[in-house]
C-alpha atoms as a PDB file:
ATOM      1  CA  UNK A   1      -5.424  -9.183  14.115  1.00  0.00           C
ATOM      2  CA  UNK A   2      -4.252  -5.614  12.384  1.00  0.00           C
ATOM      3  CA  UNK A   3      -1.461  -7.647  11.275  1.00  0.00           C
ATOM      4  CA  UNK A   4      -3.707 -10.378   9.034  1.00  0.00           C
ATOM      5  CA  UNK A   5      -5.570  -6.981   8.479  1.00  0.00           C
ATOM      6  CA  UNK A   6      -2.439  -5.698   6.697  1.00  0.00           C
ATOM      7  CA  UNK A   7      -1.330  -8.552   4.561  1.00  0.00           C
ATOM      8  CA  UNK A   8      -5.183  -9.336   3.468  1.00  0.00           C
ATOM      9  CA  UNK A   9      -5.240  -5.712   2.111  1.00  0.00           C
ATOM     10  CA  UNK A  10      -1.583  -5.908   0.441  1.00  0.00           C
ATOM     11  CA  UNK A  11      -3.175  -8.768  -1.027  1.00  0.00           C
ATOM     12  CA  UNK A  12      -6.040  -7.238  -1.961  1.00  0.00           C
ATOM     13  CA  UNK A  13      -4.118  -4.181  -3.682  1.00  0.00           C
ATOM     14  CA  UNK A  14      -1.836  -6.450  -5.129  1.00  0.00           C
ATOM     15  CA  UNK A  15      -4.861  -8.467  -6.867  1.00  0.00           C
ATOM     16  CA  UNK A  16      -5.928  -4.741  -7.994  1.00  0.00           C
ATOM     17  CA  UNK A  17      -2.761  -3.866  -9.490  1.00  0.00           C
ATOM     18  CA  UNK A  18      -3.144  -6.815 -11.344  1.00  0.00           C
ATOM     19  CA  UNK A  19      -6.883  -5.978 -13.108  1.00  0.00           C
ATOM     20  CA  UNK A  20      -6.330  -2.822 -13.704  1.00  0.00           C
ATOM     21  CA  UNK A  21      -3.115  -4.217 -15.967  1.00  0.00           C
ATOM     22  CA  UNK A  22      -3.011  -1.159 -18.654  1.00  0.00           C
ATOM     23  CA  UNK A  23      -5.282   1.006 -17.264  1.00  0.00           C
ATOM     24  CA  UNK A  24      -2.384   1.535 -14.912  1.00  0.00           C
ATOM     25  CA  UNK A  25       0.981   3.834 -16.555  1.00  0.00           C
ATOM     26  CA  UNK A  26       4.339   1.966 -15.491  1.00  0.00           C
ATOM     27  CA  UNK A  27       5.528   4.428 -13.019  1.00  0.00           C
ATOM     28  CA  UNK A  28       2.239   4.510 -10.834  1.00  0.00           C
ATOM     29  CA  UNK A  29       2.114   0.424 -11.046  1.00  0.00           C
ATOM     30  CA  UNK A  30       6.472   0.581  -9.919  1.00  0.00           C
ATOM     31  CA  UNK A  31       5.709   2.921  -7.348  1.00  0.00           C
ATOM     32  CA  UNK A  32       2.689   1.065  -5.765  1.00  0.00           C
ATOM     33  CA  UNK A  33       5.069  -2.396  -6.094  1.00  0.00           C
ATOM     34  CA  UNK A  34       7.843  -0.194  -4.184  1.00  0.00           C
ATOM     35  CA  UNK A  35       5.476   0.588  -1.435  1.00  0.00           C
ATOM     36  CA  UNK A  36       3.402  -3.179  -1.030  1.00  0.00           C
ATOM     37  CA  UNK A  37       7.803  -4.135  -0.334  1.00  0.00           C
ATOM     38  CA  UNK A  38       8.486  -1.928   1.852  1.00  0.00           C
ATOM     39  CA  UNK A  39       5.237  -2.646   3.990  1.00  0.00           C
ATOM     40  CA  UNK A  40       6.275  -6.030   4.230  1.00  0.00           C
ATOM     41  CA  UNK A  41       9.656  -5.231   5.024  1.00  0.00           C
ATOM     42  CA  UNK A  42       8.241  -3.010   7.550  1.00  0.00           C
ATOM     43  CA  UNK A  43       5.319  -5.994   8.784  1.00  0.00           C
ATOM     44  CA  UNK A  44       7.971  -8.426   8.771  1.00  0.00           C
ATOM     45  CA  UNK A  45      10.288  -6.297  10.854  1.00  0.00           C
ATOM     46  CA  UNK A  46      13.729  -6.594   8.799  1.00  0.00           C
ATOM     47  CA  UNK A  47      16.462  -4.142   9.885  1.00  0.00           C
ATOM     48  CA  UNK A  48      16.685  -2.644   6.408  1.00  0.00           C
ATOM     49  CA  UNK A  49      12.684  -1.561   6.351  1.00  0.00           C
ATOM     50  CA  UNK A  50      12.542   2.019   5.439  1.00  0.00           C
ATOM     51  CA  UNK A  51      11.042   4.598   8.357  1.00  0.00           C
ATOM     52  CA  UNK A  52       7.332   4.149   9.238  1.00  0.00           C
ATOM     53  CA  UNK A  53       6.887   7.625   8.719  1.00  0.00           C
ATOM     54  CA  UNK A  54       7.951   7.410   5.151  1.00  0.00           C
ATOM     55  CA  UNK A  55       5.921   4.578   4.235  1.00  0.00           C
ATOM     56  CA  UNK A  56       2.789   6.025   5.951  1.00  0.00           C
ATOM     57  CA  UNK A  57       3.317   9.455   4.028  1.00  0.00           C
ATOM     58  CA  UNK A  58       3.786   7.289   0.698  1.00  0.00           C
ATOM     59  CA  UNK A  59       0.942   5.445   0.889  1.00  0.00           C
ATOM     60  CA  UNK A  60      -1.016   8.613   1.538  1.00  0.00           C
ATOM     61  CA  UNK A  61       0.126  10.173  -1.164  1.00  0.00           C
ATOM     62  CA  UNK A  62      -0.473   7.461  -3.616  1.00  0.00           C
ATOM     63  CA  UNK A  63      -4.332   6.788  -2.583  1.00  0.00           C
ATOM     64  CA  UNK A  64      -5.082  10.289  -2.451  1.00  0.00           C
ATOM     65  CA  UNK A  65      -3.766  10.172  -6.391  1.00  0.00           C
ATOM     66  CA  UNK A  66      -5.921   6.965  -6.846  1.00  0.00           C
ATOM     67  CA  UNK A  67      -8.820   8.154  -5.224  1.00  0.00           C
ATOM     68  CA  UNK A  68     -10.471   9.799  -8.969  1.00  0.00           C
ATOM     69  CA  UNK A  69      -8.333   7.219 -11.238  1.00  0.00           C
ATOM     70  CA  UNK A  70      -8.303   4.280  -9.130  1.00  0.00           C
ATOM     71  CA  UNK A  71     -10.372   4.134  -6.924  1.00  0.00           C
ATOM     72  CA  UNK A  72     -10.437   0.286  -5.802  1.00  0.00           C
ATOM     73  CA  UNK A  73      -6.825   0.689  -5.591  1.00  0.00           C
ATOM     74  CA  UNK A  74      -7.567   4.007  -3.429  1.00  0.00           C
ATOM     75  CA  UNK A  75      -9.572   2.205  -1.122  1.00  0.00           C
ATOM     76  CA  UNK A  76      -7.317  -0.570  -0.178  1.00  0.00           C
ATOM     77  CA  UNK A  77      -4.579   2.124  -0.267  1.00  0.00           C
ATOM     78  CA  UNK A  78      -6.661   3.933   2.351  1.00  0.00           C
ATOM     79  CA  UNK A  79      -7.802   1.067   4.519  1.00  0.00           C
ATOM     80  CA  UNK A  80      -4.126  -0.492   4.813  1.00  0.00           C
ATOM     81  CA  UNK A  81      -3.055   3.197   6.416  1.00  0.00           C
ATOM     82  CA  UNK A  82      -5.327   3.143   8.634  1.00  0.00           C
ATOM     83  CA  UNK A  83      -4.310  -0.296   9.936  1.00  0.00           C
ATOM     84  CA  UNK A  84      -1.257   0.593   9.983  1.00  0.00           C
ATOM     85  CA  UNK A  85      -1.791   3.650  11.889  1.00  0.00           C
ATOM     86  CA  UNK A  86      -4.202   1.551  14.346  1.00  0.00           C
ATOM     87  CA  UNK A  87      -0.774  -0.683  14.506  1.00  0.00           C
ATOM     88  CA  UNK A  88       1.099   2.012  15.872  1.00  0.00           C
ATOM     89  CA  UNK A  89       3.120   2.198  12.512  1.00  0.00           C
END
């Protein structure tokens, strides 16, 4: 189930990225696209996913940068770590 969790709320974030179109500078809409890869590199379990730990602290990072500009974008940020960490990940 935390798996489907995961992906709904990639989803989700990705659909957010999406509205929030120029609201959003380049370089905070790359780096969110960076991360939303490397989680599903990481979900998918390829050999060339990047370290949980990094991924987990990047996520962090972003929504707690979201969380007074963004903060639908913050939300999902913050729900998909904690899946994640509920994963294990």
């Amino acid at each position: 189930m935390s798996l489907e969790n995961a992906e709904a709320l990639l989803r989700e974030l990705r659909a957010e990225l999406e509205r929030e179109g120029d609201a959003m500078d380049d370089a905070t809409r790359e780096r969110l696209r960076a991360l939303d890869a490397d989680i599903q590199a990481l979900l998918a379990q390829q050999e060339d996913a990047p370290d949980s730990d990094s991924i987990i602290s990047r996520a962090t990072e972003a929504e707690a940068e979201f969380a007074a500009r963004h903060p639908v974008a913050g939300g999902f940020l913050r729900q998909l770590v904690d899946t994640l960490s509920r994963m294990g990940i």
